[in-house]
C-alpha atoms as a PDB file:
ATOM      1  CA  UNK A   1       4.100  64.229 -31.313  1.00  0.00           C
ATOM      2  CA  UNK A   2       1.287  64.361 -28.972  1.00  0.00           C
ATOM      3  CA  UNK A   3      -2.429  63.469 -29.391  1.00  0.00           C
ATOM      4  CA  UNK A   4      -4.624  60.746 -29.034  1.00  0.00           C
ATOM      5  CA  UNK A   5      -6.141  57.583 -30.748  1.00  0.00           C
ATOM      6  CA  UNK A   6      -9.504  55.831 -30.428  1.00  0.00           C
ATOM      7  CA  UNK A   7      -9.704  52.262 -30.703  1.00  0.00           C
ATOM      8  CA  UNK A   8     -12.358  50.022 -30.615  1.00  0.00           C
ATOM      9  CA  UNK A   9     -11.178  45.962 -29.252  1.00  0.00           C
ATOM     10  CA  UNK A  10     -13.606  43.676 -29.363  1.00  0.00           C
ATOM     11  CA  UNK A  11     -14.175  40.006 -27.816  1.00  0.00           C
ATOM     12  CA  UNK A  12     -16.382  37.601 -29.508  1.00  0.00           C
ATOM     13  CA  UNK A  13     -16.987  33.954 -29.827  1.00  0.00           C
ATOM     14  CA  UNK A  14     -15.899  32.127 -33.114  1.00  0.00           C
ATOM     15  CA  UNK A  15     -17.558  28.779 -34.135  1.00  0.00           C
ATOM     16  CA  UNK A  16     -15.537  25.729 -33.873  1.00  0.00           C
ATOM     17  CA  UNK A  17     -15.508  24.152 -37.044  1.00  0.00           C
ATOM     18  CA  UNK A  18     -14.218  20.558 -37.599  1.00  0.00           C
ATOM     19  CA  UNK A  19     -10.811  20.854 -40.028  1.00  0.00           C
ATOM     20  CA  UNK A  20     -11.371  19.834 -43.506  1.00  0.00           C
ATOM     21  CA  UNK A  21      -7.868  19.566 -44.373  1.00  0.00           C
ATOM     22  CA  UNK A  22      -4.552  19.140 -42.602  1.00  0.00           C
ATOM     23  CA  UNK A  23      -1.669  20.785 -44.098  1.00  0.00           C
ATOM     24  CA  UNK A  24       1.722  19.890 -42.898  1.00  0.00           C
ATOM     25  CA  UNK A  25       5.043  21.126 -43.441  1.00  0.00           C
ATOM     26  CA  UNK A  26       8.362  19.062 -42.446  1.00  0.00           C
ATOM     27  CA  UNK A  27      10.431  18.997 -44.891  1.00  0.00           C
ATOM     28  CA  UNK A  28      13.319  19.883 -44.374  1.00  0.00           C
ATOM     29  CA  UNK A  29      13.040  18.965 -41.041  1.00  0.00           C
ATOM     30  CA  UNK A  30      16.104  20.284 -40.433  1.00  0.00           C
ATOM     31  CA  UNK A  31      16.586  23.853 -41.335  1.00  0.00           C
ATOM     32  CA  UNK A  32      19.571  25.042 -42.802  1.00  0.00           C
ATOM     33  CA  UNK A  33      18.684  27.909 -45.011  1.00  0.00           C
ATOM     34  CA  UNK A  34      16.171  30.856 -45.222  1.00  0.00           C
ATOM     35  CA  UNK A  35      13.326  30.632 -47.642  1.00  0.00           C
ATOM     36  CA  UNK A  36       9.780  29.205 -48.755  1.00  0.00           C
ATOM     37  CA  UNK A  37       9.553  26.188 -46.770  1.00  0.00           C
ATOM     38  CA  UNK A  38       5.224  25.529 -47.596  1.00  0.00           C
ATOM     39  CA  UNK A  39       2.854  27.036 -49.802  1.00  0.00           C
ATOM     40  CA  UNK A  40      -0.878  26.424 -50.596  1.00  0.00           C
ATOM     41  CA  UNK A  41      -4.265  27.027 -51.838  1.00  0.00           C
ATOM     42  CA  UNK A  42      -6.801  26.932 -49.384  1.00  0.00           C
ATOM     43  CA  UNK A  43     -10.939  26.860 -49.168  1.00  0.00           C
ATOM     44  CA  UNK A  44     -11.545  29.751 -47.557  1.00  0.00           C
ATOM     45  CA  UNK A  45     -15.514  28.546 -47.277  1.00  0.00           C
ATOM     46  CA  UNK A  46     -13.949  25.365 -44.520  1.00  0.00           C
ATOM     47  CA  UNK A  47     -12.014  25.172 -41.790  1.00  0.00           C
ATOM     48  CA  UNK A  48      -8.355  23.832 -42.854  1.00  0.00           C
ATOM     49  CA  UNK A  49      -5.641  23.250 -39.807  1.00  0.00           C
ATOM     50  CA  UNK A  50      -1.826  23.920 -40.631  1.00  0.00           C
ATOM     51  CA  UNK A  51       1.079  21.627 -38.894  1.00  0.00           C
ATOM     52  CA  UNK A  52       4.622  22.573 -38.929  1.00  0.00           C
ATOM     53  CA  UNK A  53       7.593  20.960 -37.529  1.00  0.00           C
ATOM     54  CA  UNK A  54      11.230  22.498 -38.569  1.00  0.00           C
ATOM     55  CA  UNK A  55      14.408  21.816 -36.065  1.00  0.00           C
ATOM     56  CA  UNK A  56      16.710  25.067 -36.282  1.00  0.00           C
ATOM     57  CA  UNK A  57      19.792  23.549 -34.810  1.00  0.00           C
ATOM     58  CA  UNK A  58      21.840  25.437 -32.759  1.00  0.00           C
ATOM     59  CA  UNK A  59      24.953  25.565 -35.458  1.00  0.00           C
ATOM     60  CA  UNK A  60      22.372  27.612 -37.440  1.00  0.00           C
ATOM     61  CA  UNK A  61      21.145  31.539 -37.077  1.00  0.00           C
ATOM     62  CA  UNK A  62      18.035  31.847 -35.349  1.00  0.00           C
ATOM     63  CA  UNK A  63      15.379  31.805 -37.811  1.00  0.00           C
ATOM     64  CA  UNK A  64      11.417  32.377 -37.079  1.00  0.00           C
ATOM     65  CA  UNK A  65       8.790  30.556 -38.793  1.00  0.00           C
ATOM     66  CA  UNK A  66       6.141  33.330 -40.906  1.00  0.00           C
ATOM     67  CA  UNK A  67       2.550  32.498 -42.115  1.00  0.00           C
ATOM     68  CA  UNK A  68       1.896  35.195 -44.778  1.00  0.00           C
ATOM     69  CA  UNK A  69      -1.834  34.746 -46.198  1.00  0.00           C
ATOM     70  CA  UNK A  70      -3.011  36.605 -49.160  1.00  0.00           C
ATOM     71  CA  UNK A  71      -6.937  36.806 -49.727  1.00  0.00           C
ATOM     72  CA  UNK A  72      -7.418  36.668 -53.054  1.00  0.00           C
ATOM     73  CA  UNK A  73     -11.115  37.136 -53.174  1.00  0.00           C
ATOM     74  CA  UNK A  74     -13.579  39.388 -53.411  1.00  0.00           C
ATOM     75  CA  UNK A  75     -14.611  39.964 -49.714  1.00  0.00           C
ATOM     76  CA  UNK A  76     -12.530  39.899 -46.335  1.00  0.00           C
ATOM     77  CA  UNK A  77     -11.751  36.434 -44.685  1.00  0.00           C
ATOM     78  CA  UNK A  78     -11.186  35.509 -41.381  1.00  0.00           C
ATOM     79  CA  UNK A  79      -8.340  34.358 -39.764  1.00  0.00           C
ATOM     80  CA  UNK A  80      -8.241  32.322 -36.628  1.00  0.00           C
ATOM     81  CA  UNK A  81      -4.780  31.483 -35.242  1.00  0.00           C
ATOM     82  CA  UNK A  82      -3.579  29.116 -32.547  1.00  0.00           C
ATOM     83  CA  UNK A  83       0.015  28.474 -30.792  1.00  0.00           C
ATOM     84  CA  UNK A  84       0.912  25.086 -29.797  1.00  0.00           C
ATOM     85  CA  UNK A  85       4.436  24.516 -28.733  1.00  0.00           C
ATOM     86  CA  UNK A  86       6.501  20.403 -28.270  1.00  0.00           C
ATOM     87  CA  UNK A  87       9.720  19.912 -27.060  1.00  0.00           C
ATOM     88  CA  UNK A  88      12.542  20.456 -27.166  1.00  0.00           C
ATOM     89  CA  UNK A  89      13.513  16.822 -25.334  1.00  0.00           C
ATOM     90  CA  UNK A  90      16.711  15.314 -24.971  1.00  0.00           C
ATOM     91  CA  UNK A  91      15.517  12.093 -27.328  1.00  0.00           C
ATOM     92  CA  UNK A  92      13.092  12.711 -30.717  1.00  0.00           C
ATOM     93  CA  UNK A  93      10.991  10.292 -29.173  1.00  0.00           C
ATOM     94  CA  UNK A  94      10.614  12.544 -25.956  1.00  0.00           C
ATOM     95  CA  UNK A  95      10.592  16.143 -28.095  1.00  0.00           C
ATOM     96  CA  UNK A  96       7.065  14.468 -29.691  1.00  0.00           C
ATOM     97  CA  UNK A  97       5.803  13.044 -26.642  1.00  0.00           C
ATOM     98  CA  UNK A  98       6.265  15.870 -24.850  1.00  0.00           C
ATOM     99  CA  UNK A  99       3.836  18.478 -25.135  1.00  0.00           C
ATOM    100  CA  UNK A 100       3.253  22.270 -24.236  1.00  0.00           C
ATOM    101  CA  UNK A 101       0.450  23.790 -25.110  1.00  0.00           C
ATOM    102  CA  UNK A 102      -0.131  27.725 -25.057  1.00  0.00           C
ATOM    103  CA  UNK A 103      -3.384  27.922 -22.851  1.00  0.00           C
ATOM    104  CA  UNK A 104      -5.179  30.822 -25.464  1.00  0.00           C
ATOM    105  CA  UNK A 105      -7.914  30.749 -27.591  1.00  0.00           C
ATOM    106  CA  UNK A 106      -5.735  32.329 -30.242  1.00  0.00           C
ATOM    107  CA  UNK A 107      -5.996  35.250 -32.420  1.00  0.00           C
ATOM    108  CA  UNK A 108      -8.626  36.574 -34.432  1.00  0.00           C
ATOM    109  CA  UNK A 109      -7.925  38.947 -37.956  1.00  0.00           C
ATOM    110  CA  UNK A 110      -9.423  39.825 -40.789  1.00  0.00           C
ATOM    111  CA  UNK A 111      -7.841  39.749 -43.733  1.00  0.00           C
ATOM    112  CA  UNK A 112      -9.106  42.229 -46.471  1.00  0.00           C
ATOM    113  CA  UNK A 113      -9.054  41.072 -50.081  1.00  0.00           C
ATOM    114  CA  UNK A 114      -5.320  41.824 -51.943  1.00  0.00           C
END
């Protein structure tokens, strides 16, 4: 196949919004299975911030962590997502002391109503 595509990219500032809800997710910490590890109803009117910390050991199969969101209202949402990355250390105490952050501002989507 041959042809082209137009596509239109754009770049525009979000507003940083204060979280009104932390949601965490570590349990297990210590993965040893596939499946549903979080789930949750959000505000989609305030800003919520999502924490996960899972330790895939190396006797396990590679696994990868997915958010799936589902909009279930009547007009599109937005998305805003950030990458933040700790460890791995040699101690627990140094894998959350240790820090590496991903310098981006993230990703933007929208996410049309299911």
């Amino acid at each position: 196949m041959s042809g082209t595509t137009r596509i239109s990219v754009e770049n525009y500032a979000l507003p940083r919004l204060a979280p009104s809800q932390l949601l965490v997710s570590d349990y297990p910490e210590r993965l040893t299975a596939d499946g549903v590890l979080f789930t949750a109803t959000i505000d989609r009117t305030a800003s919520q911030r999502f924490l996960y910390y899972h330790f895939n050991p190396s006797t396990e199969p590679a696994r990868r962590i997915l958010v799936k969101a589902t909009n279930s209202g009547a007009t599109p949402a937005v998305l805003h997502l950030l990458a933040a990355l700790a460890g791995p250390g040699s101690t627990r105490w140094k894998s959350a002391t240790t820090r590496r952050a991903r310098s981006s501002s993230g990703r933007a989507a929208t996410k049309a109503p299911s």
